[in-house]
N, C-alpha and C. Protein backbone atom coordinates (compact mmCIF):
# COMPACT_ATOMS: atom_id res chain seq x y z
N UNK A 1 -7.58 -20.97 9.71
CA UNK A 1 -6.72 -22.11 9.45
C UNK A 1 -6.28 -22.71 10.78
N UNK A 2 -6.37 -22.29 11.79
CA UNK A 2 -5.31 -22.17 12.87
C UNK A 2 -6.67 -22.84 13.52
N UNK A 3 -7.53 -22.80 13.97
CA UNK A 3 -8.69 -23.47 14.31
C UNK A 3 -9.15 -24.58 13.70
N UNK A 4 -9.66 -24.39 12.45
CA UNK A 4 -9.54 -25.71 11.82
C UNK A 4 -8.27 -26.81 12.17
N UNK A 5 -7.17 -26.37 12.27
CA UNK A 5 -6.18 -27.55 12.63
C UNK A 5 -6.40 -27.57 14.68
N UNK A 6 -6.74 -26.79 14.60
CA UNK A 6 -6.65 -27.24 16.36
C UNK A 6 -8.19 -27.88 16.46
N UNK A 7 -9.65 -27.45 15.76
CA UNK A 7 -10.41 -28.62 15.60
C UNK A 7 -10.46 -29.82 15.52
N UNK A 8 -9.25 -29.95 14.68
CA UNK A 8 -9.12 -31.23 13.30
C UNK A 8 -7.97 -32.00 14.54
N UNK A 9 -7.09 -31.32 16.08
CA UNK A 9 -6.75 -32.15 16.99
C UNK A 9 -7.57 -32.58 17.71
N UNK A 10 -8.18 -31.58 18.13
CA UNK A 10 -9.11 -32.13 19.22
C UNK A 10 -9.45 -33.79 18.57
N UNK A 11 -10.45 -33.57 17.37
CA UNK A 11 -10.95 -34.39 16.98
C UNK A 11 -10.61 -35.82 16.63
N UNK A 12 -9.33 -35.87 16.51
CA UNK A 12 -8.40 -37.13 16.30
C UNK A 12 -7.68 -37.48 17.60
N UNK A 13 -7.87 -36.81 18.77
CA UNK A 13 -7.53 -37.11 20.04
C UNK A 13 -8.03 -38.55 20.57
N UNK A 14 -9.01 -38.81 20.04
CA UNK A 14 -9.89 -40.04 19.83
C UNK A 14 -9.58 -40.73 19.08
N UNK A 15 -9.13 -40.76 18.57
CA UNK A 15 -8.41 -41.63 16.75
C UNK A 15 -7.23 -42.71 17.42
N UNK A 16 -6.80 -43.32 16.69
CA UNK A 16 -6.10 -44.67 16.90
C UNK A 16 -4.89 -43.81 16.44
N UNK A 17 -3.54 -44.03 16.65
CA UNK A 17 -1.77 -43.56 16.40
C UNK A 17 -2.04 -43.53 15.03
N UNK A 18 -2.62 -44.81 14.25
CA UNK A 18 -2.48 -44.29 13.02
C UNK A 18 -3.58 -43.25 12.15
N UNK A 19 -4.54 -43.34 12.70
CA UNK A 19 -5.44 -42.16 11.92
C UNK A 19 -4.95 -40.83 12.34
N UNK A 20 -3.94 -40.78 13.47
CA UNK A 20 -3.57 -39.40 13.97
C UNK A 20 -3.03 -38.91 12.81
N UNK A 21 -1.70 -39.80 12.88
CA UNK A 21 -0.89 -39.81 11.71
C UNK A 21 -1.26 -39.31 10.55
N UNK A 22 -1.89 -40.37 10.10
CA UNK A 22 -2.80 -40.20 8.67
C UNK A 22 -3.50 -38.44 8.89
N UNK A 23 -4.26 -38.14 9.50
CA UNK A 23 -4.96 -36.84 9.81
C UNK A 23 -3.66 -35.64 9.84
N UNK A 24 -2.43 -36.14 10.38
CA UNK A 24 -1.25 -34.99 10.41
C UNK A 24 -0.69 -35.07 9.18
N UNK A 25 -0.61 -35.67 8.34
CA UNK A 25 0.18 -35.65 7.13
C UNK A 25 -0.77 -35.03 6.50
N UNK A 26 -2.35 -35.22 6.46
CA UNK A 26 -3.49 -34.40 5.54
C UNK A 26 -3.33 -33.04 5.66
N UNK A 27 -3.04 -32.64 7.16
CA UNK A 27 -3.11 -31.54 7.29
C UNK A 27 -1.81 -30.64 6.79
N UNK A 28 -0.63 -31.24 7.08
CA UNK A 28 0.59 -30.89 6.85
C UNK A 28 0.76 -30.87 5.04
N UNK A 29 0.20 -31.63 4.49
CA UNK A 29 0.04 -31.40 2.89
C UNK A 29 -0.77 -29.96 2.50
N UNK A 30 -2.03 -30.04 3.21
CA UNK A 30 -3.17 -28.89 2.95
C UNK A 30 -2.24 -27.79 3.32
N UNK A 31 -1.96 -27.79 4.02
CA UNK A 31 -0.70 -26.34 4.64
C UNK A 31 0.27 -26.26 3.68
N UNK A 32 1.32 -27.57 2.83
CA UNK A 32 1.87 -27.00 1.68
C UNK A 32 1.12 -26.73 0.40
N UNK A 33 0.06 -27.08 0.27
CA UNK A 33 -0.45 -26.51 -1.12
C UNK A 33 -0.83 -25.61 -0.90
N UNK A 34 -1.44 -24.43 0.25
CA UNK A 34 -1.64 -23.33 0.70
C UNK A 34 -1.16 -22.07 0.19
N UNK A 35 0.02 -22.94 0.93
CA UNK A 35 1.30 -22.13 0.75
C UNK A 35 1.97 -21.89 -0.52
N UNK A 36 1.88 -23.16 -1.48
CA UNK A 36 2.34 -23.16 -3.04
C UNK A 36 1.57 -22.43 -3.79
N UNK A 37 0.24 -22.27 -3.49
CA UNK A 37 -0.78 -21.16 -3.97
C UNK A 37 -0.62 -20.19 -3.70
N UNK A 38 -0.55 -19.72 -2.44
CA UNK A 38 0.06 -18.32 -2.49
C UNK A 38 1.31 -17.50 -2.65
N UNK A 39 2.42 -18.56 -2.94
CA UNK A 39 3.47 -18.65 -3.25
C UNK A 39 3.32 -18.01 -4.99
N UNK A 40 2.28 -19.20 -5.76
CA UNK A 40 1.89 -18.81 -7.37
C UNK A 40 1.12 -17.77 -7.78
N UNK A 41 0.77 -17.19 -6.45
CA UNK A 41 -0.13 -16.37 -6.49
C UNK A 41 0.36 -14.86 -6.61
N UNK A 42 1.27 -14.58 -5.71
CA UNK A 42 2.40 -13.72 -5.49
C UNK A 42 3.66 -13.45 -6.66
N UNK A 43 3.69 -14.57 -7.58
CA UNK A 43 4.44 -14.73 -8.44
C UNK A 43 3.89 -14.44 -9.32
N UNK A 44 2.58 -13.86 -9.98
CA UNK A 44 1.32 -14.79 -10.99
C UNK A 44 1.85 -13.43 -11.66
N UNK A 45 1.63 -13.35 -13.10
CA UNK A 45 1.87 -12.14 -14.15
C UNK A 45 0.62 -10.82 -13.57
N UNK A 46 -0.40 -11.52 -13.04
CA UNK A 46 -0.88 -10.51 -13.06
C UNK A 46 -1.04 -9.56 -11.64
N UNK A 47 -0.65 -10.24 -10.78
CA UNK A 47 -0.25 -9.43 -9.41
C UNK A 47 0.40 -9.08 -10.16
N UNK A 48 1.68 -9.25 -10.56
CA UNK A 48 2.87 -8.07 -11.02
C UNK A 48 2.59 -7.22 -11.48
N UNK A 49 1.72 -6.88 -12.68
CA UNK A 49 1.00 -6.10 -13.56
C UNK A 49 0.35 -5.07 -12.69
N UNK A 50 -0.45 -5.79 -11.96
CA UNK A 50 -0.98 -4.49 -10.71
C UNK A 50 -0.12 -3.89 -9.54
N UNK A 51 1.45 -4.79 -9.43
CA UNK A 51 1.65 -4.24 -8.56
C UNK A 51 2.59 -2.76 -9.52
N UNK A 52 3.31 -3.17 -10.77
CA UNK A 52 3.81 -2.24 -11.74
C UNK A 52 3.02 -1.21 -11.80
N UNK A 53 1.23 -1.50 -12.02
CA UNK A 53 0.52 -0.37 -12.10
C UNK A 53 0.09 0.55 -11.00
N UNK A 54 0.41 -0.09 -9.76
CA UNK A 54 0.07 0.48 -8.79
C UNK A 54 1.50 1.79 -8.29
N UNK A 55 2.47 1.17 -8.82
CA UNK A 55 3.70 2.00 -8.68
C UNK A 55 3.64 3.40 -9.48
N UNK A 56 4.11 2.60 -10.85
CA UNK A 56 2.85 3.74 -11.89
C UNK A 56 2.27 5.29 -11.10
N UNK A 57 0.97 5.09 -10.84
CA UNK A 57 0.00 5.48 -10.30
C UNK A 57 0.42 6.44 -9.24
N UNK A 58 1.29 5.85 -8.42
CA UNK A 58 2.28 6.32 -6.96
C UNK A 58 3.12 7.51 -7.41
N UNK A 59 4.00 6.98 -8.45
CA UNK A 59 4.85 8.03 -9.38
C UNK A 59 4.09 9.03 -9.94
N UNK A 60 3.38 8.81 -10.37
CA UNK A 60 2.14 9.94 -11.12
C UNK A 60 1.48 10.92 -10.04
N UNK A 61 1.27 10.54 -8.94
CA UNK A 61 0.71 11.31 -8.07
C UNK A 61 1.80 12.28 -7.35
N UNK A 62 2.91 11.53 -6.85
CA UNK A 62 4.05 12.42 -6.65
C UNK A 62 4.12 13.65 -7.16
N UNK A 63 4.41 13.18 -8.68
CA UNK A 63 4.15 14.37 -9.80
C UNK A 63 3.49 15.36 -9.96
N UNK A 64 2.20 14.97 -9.71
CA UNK A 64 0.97 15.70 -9.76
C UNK A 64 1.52 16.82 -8.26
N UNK A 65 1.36 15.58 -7.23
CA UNK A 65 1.47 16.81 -5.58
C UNK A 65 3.26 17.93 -6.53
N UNK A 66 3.79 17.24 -6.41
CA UNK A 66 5.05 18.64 -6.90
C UNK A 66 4.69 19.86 -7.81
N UNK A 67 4.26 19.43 -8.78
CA UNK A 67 3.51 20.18 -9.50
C UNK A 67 2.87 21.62 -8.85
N UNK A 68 1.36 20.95 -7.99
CA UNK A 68 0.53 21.43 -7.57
C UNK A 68 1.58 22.28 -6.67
N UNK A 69 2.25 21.80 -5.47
CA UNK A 69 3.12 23.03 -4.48
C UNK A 69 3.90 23.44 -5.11
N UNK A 70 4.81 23.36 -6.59
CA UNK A 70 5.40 24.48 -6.91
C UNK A 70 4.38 25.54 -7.24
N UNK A 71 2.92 25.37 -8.18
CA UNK A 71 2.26 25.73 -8.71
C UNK A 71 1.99 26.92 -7.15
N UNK A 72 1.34 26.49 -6.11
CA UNK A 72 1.14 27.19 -4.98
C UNK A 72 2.30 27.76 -4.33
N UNK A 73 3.67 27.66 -4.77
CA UNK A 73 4.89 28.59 -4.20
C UNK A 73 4.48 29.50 -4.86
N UNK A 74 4.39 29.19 -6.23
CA UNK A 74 4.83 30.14 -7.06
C UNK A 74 3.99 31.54 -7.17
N UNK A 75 2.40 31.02 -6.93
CA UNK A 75 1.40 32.03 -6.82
C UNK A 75 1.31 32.61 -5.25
N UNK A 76 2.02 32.41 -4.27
CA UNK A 76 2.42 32.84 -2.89
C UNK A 76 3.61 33.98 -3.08
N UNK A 77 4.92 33.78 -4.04
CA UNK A 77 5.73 34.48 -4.40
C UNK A 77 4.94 35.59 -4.84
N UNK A 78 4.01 35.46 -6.04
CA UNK A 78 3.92 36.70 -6.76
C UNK A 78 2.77 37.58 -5.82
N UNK A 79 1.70 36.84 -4.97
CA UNK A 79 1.51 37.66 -4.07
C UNK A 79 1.86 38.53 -3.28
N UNK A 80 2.81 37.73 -2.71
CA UNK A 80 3.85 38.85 -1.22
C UNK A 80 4.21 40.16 -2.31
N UNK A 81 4.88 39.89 -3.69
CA UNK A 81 5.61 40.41 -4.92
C UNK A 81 4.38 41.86 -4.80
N UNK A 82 3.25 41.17 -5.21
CA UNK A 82 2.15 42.16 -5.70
C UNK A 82 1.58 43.18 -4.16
N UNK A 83 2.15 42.13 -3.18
CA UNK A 83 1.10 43.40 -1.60
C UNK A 83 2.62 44.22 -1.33
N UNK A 84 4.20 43.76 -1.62
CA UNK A 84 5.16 44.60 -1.49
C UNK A 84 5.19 45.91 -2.25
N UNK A 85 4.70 45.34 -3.65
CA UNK A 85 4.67 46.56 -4.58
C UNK A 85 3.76 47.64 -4.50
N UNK A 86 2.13 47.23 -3.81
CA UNK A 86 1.58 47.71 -3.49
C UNK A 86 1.69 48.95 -2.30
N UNK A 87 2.49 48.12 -1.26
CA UNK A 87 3.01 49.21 -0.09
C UNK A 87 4.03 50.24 -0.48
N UNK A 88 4.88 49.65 -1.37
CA UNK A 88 5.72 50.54 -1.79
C UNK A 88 5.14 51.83 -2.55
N UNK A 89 4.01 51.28 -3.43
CA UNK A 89 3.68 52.55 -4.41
C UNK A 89 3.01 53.87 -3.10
N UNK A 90 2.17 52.75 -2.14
CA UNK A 90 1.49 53.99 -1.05
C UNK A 90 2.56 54.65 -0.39
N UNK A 91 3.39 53.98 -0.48
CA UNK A 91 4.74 54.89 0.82
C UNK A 91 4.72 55.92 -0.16
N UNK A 92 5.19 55.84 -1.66
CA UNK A 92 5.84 57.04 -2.64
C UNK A 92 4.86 58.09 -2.97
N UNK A 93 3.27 57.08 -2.28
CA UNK A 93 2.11 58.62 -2.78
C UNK A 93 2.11 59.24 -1.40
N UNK A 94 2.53 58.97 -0.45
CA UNK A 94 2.70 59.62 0.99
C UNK A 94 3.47 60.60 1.23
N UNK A 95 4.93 60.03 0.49
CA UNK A 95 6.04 60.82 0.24
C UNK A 95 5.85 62.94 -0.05
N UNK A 96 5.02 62.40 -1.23
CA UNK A 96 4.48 63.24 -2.73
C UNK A 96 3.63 63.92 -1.93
C-alpha cells in the first residue's frame, strides 16, 4: 500500500495542482474504504465465531494439559509410594 501511494506520488509529480489533488483525494478515499473493510471485517459474525471457537479450543486444551499433569503427579506419587514400600519391606527382611 505504502508503495503504491509513494508510486502513485512520484507519478503525479508531473501532473498539473489539480490532477494532484484529484489523485490525493482517490487515494485518501481508497485508504478509507480499506480501512471500512477491515473495520467490517473484524466486526463480521463470522470472525467472531472463529474467534469464540478459537477460545473454545484454548480452554479445552488447558483442560486437557491439567488433566494430563495431575494424571502424571499422580502416577509419580504412587511410584516413590511403591519404591518406599519396597525398601521398607527389604530393610524388615534384613532385619529377620
Amino acid at each position: 500500500m505504502i508503495a503504491a501511494a509513494l508510486g502513485l506520488a512520484f507519478a503525479t509529480a508531473a501532473c498539473t495542482k489539480a490532477e494532484q489533488q484529484d489523485t490525493a483525494s482517490d487515494v485518501k478515499a481508497a485508504a478509507d474504504r480499506v480501512g471500512q473493510e477491515a473495520k467490517d471485517a473484524a466486526n463480521s459474525p463470522e470472525v467472531k465465531k472463529a474467534g469464540a471457537e478459537l477460545k473454545d479450543a484454548a480452554g479445552d486444551a488447558v483442560d486437557v494439559t491439567k488433566s494430563a499433569l495431575k494424571g502424571a503427579a499422580d502416577g509419580a506419587r504412587e511410584g516413590v509410594a511403591k519404591v518406599e514400600s519396597g525398601a521398607n519391606e527389604t530393610k524388615d527382611e534384613e532385619k529377620h
